[in-house]
PDB file of N, CA and C in Angstrom:
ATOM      1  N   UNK A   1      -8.619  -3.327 -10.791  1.00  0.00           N
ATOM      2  CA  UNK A   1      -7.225  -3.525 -11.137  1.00  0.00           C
ATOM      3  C   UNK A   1      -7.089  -3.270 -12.637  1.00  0.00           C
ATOM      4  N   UNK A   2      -6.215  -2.631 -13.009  1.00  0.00           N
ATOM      5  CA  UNK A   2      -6.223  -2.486 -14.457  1.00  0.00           C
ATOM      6  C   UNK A   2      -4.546  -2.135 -14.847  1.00  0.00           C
ATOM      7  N   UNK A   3      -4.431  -2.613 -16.129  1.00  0.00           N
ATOM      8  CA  UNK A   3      -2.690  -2.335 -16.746  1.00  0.00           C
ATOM      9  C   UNK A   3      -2.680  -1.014 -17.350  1.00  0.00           C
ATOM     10  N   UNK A   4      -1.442  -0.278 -17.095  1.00  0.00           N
ATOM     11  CA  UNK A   4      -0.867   1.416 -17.340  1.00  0.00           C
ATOM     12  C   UNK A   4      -0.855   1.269 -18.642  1.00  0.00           C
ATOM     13  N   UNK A   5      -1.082   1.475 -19.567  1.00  0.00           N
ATOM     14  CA  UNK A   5      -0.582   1.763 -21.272  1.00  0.00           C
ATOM     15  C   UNK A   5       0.940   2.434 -21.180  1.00  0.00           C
ATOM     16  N   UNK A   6       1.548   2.672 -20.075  1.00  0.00           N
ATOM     17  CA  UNK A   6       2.709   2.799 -20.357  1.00  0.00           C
ATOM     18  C   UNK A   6       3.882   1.569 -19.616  1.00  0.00           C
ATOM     19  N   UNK A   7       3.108   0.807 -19.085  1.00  0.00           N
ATOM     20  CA  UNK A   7       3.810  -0.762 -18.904  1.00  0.00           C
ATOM     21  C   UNK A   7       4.051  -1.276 -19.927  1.00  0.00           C
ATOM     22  N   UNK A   8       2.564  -1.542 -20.777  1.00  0.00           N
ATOM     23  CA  UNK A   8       2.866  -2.324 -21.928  1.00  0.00           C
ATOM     24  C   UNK A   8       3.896  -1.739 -22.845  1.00  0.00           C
ATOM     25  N   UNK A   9       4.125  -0.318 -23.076  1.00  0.00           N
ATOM     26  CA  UNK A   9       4.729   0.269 -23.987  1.00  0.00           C
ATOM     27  C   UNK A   9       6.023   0.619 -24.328  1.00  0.00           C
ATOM     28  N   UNK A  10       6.453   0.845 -22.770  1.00  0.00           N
ATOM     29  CA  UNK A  10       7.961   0.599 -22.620  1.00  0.00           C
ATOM     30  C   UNK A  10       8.623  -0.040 -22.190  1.00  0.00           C
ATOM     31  N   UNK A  11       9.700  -0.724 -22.331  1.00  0.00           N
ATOM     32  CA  UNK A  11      10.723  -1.767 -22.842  1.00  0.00           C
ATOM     33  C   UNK A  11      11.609  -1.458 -20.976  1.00  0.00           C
ATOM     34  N   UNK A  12      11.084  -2.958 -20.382  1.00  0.00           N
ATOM     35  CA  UNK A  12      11.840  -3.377 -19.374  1.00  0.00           C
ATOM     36  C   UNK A  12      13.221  -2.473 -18.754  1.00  0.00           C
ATOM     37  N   UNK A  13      13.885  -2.722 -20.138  1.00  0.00           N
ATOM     38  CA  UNK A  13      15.056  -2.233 -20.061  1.00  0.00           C
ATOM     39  C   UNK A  13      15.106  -0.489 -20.029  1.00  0.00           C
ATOM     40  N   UNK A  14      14.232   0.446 -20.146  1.00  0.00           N
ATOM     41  CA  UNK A  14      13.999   1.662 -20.426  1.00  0.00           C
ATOM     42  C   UNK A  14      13.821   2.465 -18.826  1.00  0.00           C
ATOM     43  N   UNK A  15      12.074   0.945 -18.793  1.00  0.00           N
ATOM     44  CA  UNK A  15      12.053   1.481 -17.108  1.00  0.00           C
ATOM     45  C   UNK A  15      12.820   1.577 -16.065  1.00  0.00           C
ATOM     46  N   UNK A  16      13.718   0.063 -16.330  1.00  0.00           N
ATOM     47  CA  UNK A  16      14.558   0.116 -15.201  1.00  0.00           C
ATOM     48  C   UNK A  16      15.914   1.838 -15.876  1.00  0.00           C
ATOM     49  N   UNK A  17      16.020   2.222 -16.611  1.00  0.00           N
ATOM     50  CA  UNK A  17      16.496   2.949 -16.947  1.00  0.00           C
ATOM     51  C   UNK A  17      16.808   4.333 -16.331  1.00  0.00           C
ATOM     52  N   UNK A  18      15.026   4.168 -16.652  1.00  0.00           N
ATOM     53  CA  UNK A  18      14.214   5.991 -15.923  1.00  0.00           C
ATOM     54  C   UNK A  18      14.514   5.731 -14.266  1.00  0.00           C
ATOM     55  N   UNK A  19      14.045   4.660 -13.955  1.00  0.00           N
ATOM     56  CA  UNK A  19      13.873   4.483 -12.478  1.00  0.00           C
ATOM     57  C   UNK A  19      15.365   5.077 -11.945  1.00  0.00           C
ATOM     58  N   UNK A  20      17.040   4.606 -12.763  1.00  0.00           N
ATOM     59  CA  UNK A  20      18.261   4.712 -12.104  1.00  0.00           C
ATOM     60  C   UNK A  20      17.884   6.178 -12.339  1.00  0.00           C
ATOM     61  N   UNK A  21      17.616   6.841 -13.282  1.00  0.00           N
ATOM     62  CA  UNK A  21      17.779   8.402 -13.380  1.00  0.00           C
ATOM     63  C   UNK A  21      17.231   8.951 -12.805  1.00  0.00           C
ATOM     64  N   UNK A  22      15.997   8.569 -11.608  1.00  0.00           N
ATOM     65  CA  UNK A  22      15.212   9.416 -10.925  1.00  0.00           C
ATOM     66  C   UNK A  22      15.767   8.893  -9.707  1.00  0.00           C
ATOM     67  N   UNK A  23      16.147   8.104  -9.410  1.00  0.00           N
ATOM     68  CA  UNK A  23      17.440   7.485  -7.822  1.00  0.00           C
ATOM     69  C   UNK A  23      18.075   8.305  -7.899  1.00  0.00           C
ATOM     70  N   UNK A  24      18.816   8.573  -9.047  1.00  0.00           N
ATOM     71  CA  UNK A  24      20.283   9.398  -8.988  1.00  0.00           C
ATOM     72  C   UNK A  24      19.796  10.913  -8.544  1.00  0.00           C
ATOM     73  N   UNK A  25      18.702  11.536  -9.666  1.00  0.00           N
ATOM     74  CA  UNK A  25      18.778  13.239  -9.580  1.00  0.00           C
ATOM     75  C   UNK A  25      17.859  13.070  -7.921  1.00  0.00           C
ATOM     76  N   UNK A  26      17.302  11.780  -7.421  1.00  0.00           N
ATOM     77  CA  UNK A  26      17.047  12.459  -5.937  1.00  0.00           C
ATOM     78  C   UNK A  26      18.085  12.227  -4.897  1.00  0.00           C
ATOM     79  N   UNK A  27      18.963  11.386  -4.708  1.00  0.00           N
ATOM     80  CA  UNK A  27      20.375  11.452  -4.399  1.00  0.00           C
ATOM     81  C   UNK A  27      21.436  12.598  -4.504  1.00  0.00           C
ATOM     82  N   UNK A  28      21.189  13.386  -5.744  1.00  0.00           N
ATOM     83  CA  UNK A  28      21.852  14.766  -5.610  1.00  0.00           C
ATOM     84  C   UNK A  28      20.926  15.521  -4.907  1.00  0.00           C
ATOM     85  N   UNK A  29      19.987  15.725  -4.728  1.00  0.00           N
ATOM     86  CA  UNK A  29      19.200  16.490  -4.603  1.00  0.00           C
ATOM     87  C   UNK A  29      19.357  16.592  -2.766  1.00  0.00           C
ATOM     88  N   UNK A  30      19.160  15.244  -2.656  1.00  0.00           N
ATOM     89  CA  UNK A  30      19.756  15.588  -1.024  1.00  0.00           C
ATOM     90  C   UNK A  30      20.290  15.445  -0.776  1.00  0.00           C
ATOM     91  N   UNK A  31      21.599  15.199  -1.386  1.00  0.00           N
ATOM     92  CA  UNK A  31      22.779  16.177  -1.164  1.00  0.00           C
ATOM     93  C   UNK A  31      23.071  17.180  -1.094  1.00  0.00           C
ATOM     94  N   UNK A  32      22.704  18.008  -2.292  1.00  0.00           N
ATOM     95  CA  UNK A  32      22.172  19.719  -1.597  1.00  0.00           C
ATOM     96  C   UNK A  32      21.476  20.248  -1.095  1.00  0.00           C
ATOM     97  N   UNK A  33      20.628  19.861  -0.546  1.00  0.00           N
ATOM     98  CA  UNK A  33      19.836  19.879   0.242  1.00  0.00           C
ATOM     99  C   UNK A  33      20.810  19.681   1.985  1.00  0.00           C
ATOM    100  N   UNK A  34      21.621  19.000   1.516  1.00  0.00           N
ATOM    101  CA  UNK A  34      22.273  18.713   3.279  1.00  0.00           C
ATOM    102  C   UNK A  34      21.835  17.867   4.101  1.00  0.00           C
ATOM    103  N   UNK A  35      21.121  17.199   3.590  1.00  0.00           N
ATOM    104  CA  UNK A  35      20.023  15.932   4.556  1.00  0.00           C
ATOM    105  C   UNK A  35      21.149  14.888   4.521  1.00  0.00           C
ATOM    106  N   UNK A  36      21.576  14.357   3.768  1.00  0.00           N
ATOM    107  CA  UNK A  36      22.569  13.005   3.874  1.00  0.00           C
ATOM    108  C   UNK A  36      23.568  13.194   4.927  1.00  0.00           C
ATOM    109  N   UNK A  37      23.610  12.204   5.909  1.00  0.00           N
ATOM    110  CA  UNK A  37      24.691  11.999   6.690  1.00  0.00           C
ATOM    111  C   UNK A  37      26.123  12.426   6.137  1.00  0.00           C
ATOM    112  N   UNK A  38      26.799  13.091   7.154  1.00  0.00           N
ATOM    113  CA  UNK A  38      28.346  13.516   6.867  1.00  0.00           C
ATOM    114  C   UNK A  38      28.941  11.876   6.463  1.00  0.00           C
ATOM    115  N   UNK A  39      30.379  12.727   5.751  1.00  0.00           N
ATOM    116  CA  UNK A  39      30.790  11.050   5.020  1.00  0.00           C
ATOM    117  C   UNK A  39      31.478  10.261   6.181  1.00  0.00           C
ATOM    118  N   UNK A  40      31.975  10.928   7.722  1.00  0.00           N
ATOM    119  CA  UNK A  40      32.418   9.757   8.339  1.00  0.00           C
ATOM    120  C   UNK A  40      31.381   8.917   9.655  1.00  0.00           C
ATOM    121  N   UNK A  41      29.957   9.628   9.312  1.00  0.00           N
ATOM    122  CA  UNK A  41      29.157   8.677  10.123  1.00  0.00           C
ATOM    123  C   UNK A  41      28.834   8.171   9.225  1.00  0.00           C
ATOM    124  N   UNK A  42      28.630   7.954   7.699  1.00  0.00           N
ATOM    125  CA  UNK A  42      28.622   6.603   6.800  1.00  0.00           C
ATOM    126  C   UNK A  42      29.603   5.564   6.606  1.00  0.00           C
ATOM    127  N   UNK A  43      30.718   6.328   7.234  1.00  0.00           N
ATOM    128  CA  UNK A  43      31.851   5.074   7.053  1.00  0.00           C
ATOM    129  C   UNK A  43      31.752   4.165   8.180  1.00  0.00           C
ATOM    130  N   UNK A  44      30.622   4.362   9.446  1.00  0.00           N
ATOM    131  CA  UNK A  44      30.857   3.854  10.666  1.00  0.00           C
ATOM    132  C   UNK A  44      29.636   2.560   9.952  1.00  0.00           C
ATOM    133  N   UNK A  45      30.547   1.377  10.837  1.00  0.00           N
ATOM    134  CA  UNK A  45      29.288   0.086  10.485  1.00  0.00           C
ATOM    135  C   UNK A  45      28.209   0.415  11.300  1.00  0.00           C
ATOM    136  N   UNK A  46      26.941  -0.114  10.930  1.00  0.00           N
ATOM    137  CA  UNK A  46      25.291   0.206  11.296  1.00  0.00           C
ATOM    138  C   UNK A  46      25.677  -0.328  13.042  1.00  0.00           C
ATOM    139  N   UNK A  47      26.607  -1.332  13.474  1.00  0.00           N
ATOM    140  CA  UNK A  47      26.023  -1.653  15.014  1.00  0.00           C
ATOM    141  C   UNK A  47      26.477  -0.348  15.481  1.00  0.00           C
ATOM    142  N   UNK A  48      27.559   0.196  15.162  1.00  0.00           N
ATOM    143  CA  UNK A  48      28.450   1.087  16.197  1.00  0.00           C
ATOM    144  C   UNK A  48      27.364   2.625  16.033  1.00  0.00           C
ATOM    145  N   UNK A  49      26.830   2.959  14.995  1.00  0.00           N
ATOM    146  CA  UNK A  49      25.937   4.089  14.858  1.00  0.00           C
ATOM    147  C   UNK A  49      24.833   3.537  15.507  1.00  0.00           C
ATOM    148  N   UNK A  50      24.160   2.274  15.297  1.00  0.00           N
ATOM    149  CA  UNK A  50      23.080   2.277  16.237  1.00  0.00           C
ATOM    150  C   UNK A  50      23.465   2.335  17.711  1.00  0.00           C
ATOM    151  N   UNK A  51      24.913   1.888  18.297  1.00  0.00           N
ATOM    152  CA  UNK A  51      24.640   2.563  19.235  1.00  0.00           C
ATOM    153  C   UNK A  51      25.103   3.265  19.832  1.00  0.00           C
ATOM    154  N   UNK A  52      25.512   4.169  19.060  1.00  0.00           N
ATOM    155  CA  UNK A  52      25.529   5.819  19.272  1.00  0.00           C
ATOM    156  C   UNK A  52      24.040   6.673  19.490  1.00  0.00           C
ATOM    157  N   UNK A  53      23.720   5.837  18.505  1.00  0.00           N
ATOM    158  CA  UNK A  53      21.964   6.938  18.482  1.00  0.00           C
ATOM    159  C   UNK A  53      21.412   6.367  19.902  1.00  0.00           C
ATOM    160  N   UNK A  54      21.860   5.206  20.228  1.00  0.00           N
ATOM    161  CA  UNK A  54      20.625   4.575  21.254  1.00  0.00           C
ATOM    162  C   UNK A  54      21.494   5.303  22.618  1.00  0.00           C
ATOM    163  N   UNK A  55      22.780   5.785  22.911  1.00  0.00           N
ATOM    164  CA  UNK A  55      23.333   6.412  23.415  1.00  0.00           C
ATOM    165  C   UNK A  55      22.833   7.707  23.681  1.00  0.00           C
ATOM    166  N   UNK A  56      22.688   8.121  22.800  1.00  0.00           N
ATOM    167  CA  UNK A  56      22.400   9.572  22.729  1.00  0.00           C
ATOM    168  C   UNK A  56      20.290   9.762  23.585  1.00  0.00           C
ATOM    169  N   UNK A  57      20.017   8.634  23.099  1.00  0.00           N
ATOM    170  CA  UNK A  57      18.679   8.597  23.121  1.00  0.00           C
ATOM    171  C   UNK A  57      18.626   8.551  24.631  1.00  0.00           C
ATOM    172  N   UNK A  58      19.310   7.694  25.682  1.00  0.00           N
ATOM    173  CA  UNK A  58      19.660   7.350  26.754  1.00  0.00           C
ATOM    174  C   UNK A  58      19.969   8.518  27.363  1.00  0.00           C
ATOM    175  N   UNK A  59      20.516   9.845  27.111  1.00  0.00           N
ATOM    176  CA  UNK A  59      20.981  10.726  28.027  1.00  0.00           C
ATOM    177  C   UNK A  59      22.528  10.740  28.165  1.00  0.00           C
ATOM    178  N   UNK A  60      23.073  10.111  26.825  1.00  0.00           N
ATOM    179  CA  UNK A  60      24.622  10.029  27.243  1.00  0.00           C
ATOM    180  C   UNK A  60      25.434   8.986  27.597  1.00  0.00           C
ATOM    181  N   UNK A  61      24.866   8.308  28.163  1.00  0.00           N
ATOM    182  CA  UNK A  61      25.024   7.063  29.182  1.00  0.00           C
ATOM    183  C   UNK A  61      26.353   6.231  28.513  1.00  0.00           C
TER     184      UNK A  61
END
Protein backbone atom coordinates (compact mmCIF):
# COMPACT_ATOMS: atom_id res chain seq x y z
CA UNK A 1 0.00 0.00 0.00
CA UNK A 2 1.61 3.19 -0.59
CA UNK A 3 0.48 7.23 -0.96
CA UNK A 4 0.47 8.94 -4.81
CA UNK A 5 2.82 12.11 -4.49
CA UNK A 6 0.09 13.58 -6.26
CA UNK A 7 -2.54 13.14 -3.28
CA UNK A 8 -0.35 14.78 -1.05
CA UNK A 9 0.23 17.61 -3.52
CA UNK A 10 -2.92 18.68 -4.68
CA UNK A 11 -5.42 20.61 -2.85
CA UNK A 12 -8.83 18.68 -2.12
CA UNK A 13 -10.47 21.32 -3.69
CA UNK A 14 -8.47 20.98 -7.20
CA UNK A 15 -9.16 17.19 -7.27
CA UNK A 16 -12.55 17.35 -6.75
CA UNK A 17 -12.16 20.00 -9.52
CA UNK A 18 -10.34 17.79 -12.23
CA UNK A 19 -12.64 14.93 -11.34
CA UNK A 20 -16.04 17.51 -12.42
CA UNK A 21 -13.95 18.23 -15.67
CA UNK A 22 -13.34 14.72 -16.63
CA UNK A 23 -17.41 13.78 -15.73
CA UNK A 24 -18.29 16.56 -17.88
CA UNK A 25 -15.83 16.09 -21.22
CA UNK A 26 -17.04 12.19 -20.80
CA UNK A 27 -20.71 13.18 -20.71
CA UNK A 28 -20.19 15.12 -23.97
CA UNK A 29 -18.43 12.66 -25.33
CA UNK A 30 -21.31 10.29 -25.21
CA UNK A 31 -23.30 12.38 -26.30
CA UNK A 32 -21.67 12.38 -29.54
CA UNK A 33 -21.07 9.47 -29.60
CA UNK A 34 -25.06 8.73 -29.46
CA UNK A 35 -24.92 6.24 -26.60
CA UNK A 36 -27.11 8.37 -24.11
CA UNK A 37 -30.70 7.60 -24.03
CA UNK A 38 -33.11 9.88 -26.19
CA UNK A 39 -34.38 12.82 -23.92
CA UNK A 40 -37.99 11.35 -23.57
CA UNK A 41 -36.98 7.85 -22.25
CA UNK A 42 -35.04 9.98 -19.55
CA UNK A 43 -37.96 11.86 -18.70
CA UNK A 44 -39.81 8.45 -18.00
CA UNK A 45 -39.50 7.50 -14.04
CA UNK A 46 -37.04 4.28 -13.57
CA UNK A 47 -40.38 1.90 -12.58
CA UNK A 48 -42.21 2.64 -15.88
CA UNK A 49 -38.76 2.07 -18.09
CA UNK A 50 -37.98 -0.87 -16.06
CA UNK A 51 -40.94 -2.12 -17.17
CA UNK A 52 -40.78 -1.51 -20.48
CA UNK A 53 -37.38 -3.21 -20.77
CA UNK A 54 -38.73 -6.23 -18.74
CA UNK A 55 -41.61 -6.07 -21.40
CA UNK A 56 -39.69 -6.10 -24.16
CA UNK A 57 -37.44 -8.84 -22.62
CA UNK A 58 -40.76 -10.98 -22.24
CA UNK A 59 -41.67 -11.02 -25.98
CA UNK A 60 -44.03 -8.06 -25.82
CA UNK A 61 -46.30 -9.32 -23.38
Amino acid sequence: MGISARTVLVKSKEQDKKRRQKARAKRKKQRQSGKVQPKNQQSLPVHQRFLENFRKSRGGK
